[in-house]
N, C-alpha and C. Protein backbone atom coordinates (compact mmCIF):
# COMPACT_ATOMS: atom_id res chain seq x y z
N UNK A 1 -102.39 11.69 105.43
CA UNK A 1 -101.56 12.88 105.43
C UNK A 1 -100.80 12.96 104.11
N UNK A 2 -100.60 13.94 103.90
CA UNK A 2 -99.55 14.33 102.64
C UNK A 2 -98.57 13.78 102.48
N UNK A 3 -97.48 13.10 103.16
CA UNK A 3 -96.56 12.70 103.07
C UNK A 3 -96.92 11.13 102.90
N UNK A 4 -98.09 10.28 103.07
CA UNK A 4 -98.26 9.09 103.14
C UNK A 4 -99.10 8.89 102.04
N UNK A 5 -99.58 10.24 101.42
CA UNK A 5 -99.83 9.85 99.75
C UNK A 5 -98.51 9.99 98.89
N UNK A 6 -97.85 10.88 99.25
CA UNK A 6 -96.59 10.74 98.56
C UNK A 6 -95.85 9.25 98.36
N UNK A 7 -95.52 9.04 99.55
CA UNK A 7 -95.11 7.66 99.36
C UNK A 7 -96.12 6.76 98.82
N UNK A 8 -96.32 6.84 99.20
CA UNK A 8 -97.98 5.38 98.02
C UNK A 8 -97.74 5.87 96.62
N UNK A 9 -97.74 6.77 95.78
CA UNK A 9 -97.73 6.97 95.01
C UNK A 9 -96.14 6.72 94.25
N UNK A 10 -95.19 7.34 94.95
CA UNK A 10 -94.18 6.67 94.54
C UNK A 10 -93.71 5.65 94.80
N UNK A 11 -94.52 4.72 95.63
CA UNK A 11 -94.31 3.31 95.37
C UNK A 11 -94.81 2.74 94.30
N UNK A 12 -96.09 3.27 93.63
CA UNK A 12 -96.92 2.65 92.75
C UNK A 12 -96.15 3.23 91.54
N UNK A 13 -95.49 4.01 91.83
CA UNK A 13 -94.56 4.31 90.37
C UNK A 13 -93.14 3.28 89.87
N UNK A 14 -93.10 3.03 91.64
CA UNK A 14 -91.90 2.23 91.68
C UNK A 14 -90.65 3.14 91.42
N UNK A 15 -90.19 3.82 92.16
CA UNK A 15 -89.42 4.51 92.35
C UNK A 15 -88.77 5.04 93.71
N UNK A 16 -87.55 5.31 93.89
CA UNK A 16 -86.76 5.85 94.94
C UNK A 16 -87.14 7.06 95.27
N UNK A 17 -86.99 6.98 96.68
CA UNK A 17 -86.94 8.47 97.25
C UNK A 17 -86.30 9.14 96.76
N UNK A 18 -84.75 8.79 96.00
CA UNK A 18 -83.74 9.46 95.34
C UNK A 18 -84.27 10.04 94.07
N UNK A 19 -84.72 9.10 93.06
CA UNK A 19 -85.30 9.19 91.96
C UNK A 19 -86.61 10.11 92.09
N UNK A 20 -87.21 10.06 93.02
CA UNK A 20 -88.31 11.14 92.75
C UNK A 20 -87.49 12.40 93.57
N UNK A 21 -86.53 12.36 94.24
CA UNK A 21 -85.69 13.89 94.19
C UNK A 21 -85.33 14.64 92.83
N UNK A 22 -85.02 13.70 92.75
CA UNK A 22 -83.40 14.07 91.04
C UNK A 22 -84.80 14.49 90.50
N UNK A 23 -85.89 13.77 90.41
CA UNK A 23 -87.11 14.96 89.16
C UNK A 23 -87.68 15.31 89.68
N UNK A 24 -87.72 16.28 90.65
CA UNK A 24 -88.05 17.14 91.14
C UNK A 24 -87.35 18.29 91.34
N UNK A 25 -86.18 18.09 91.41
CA UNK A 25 -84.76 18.93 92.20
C UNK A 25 -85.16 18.91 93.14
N UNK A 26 -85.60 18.33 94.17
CA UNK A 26 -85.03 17.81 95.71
C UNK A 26 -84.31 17.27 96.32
N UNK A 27 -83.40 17.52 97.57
CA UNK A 27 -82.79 16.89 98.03
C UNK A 27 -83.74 15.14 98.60
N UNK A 28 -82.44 14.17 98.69
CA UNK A 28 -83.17 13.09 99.21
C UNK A 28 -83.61 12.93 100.67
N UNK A 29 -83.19 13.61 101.27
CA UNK A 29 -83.98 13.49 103.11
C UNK A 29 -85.23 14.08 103.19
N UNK A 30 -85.13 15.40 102.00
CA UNK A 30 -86.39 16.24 102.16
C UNK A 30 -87.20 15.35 101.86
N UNK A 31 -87.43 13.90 100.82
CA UNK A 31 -88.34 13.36 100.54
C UNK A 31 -89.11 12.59 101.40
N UNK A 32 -87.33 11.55 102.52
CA UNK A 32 -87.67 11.10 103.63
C UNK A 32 -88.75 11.82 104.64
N UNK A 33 -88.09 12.95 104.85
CA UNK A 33 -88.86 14.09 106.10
C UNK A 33 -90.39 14.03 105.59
N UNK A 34 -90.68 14.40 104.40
CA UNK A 34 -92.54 14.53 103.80
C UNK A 34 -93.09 13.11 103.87
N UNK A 35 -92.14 12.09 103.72
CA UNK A 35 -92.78 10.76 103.91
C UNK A 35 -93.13 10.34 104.95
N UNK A 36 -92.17 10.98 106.40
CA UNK A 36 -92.69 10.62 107.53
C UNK A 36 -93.29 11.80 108.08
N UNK A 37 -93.57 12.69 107.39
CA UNK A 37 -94.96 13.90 107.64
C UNK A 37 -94.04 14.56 108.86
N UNK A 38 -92.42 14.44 108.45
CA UNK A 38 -91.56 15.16 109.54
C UNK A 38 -91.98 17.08 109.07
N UNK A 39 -92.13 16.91 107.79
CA UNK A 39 -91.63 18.07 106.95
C UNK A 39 -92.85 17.82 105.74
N UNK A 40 -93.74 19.30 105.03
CA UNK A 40 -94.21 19.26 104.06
C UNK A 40 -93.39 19.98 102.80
N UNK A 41 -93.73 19.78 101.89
CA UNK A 41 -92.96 20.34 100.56
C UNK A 41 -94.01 21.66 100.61
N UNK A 42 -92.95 22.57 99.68
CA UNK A 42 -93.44 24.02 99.52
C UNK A 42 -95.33 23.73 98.70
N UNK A 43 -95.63 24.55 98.61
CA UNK A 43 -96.90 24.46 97.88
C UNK A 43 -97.12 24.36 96.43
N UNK A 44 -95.89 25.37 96.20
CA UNK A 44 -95.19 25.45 94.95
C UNK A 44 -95.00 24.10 94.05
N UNK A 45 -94.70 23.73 95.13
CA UNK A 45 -93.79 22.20 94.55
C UNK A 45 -95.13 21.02 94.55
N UNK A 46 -96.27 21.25 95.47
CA UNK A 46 -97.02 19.65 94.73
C UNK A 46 -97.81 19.74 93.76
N UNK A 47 -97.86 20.69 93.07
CA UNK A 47 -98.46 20.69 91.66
C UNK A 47 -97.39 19.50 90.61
N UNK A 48 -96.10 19.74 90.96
CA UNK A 48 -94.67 18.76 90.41
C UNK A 48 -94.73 17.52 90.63
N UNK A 49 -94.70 17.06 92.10
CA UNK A 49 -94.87 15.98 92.42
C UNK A 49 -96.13 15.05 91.65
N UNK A 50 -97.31 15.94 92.10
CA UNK A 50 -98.40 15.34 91.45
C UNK A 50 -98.46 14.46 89.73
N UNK A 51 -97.62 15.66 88.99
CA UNK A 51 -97.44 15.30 87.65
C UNK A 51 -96.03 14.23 87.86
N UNK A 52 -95.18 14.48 88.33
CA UNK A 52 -93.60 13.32 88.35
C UNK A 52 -94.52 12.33 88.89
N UNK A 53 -95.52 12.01 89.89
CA UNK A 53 -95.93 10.57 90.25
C UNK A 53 -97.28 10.14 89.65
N UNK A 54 -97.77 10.65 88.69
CA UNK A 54 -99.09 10.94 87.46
C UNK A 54 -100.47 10.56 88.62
N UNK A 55 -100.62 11.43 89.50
CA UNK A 55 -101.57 11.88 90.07
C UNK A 55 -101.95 13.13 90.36
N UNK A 56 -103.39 13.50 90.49
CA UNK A 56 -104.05 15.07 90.80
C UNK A 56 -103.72 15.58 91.89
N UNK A 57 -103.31 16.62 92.26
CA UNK A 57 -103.47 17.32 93.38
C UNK A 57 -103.92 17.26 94.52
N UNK A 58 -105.02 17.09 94.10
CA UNK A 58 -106.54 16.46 94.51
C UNK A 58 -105.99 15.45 95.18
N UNK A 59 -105.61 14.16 94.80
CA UNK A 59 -105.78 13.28 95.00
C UNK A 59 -104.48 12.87 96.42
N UNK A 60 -103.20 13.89 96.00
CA UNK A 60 -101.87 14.35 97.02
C UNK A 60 -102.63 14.97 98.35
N UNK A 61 -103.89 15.78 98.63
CA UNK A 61 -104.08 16.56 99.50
C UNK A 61 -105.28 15.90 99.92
N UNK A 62 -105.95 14.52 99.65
CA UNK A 62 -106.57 13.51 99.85
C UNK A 62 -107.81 14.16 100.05
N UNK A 63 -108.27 14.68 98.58
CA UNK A 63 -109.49 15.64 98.44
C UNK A 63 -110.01 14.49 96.92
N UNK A 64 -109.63 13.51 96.99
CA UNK A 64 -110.11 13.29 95.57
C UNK A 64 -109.72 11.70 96.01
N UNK A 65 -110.78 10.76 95.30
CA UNK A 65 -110.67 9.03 95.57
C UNK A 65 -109.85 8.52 94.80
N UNK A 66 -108.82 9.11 93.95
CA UNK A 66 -108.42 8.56 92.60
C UNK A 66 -107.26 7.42 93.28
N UNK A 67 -106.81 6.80 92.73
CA UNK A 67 -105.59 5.70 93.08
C UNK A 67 -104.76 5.96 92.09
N UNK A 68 -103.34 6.25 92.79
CA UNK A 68 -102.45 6.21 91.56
C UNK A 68 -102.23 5.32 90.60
N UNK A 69 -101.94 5.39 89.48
CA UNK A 69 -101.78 4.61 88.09
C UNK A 69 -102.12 3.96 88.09
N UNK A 70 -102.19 2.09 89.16
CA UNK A 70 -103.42 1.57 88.60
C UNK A 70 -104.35 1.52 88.56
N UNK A 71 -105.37 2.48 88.51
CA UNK A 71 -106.62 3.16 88.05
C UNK A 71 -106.42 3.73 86.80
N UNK A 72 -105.39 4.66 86.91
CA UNK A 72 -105.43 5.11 85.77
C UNK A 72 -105.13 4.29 84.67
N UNK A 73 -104.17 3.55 84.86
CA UNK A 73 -103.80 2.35 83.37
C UNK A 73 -105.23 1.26 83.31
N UNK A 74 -105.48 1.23 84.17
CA UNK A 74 -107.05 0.37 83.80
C UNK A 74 -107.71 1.50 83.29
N UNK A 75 -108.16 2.28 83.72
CA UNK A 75 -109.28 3.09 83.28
C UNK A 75 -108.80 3.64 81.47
N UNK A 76 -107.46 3.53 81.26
CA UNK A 76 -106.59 3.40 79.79
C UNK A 76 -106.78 2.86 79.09
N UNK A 77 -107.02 1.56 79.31
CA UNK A 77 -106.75 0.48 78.63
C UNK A 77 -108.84 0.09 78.55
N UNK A 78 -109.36 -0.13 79.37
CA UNK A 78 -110.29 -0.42 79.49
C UNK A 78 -111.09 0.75 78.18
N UNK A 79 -110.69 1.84 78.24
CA UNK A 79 -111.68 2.65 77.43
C UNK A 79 -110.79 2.35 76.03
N UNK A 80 -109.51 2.39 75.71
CA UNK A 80 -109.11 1.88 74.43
C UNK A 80 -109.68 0.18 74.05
N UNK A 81 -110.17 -0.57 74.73
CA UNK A 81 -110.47 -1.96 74.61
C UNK A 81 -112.10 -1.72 74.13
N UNK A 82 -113.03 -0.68 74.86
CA UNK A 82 -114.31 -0.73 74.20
C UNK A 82 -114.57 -0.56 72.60
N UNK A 83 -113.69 0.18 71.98
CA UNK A 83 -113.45 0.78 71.15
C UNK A 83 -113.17 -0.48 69.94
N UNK A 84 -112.84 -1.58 70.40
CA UNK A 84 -112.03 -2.65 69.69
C UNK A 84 -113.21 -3.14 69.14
N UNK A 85 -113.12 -4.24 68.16
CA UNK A 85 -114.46 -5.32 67.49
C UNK A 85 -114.31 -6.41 68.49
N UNK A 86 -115.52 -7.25 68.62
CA UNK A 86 -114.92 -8.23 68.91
C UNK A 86 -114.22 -9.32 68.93
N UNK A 87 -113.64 -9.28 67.04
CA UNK A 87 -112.50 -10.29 66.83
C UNK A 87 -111.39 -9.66 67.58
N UNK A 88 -110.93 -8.70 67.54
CA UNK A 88 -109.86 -7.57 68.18
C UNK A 88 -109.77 -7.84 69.88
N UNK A 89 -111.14 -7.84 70.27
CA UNK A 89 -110.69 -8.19 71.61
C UNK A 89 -110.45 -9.53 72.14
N UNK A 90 -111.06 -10.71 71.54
CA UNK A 90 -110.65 -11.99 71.37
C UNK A 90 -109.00 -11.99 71.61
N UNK A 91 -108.37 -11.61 70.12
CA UNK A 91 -106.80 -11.70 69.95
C UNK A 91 -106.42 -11.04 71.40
N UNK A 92 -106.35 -9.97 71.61
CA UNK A 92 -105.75 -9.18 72.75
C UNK A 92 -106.39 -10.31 73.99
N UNK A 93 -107.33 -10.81 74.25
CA UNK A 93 -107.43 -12.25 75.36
C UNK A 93 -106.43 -12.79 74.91
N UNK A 94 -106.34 -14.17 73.82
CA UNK A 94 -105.41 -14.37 73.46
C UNK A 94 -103.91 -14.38 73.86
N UNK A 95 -103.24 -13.04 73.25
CA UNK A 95 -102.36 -12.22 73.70
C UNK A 95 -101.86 -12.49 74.89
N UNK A 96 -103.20 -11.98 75.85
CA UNK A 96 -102.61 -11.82 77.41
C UNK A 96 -102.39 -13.13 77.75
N UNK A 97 -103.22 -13.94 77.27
CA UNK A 97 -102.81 -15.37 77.93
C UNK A 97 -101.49 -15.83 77.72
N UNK A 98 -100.98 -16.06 76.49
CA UNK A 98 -100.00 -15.84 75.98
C UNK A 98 -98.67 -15.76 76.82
N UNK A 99 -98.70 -14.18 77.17
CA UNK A 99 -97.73 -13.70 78.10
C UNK A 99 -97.71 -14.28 79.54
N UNK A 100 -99.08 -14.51 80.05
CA UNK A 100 -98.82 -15.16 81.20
C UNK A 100 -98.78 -16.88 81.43
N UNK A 101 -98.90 -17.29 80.22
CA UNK A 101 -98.25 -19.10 80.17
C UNK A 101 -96.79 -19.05 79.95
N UNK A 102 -96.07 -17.64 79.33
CA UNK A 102 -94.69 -17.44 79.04
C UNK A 102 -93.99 -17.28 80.33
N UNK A 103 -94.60 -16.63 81.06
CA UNK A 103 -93.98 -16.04 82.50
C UNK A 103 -94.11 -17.25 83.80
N UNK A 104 -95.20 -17.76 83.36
CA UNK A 104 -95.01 -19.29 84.71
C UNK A 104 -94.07 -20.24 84.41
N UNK A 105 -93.22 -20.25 83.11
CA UNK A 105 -92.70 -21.05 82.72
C UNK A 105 -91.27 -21.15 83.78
């Protein structure tokens, strides 16, 4: 339902019900109410949502397979990475390792 892509999506944004009000100009219950599919948003309005939580329409009215952002930041990164040499993608391995021997520390 509409309201249970909403929330998935602004979880995957990581954001408040509040916070996806304030950019939207919605009140915060109205967000509650669409999350529990008490209440839908105008029609008007999920073209907004869609772009404030960087998903398609499509994808809000569960007409489309897409997954919010992380699909899209893979599918980002993955097509800027083909593009690289392979000394370039070496370093960026590298790199990532890097950050994640920094973070178990």
């Amino acid at each position: 339902m509409l309201g249970d892509m909403i929330k998935e999506a602004r979880k995957a944004k990581k954001l408040t019900q509040k916070q996806l009000a304030d950019m939207i100009g919605a009140k915060h219950s109205s967000i509650s109410d669409w999350e529990n599919n008490l209440h839908r948003p105008s029609i008007n309005l999920i073209p907004e949502i869609g772009e404030v939580l960087g998903v398609k329409v499509s994808w809000l009215l569960e007409e489309d397979e897409q997954k919010p952002d992380d699909t899209n930041v893979t599918n980002f990164l993955t097509n800027k990475i083909e593009k690289l040499s392979d000394e370039d993608k070496e370093e960026i391995d590298k790199y990532i390792e890097y950050l994640i021997s920094k973070h178990k520390k």
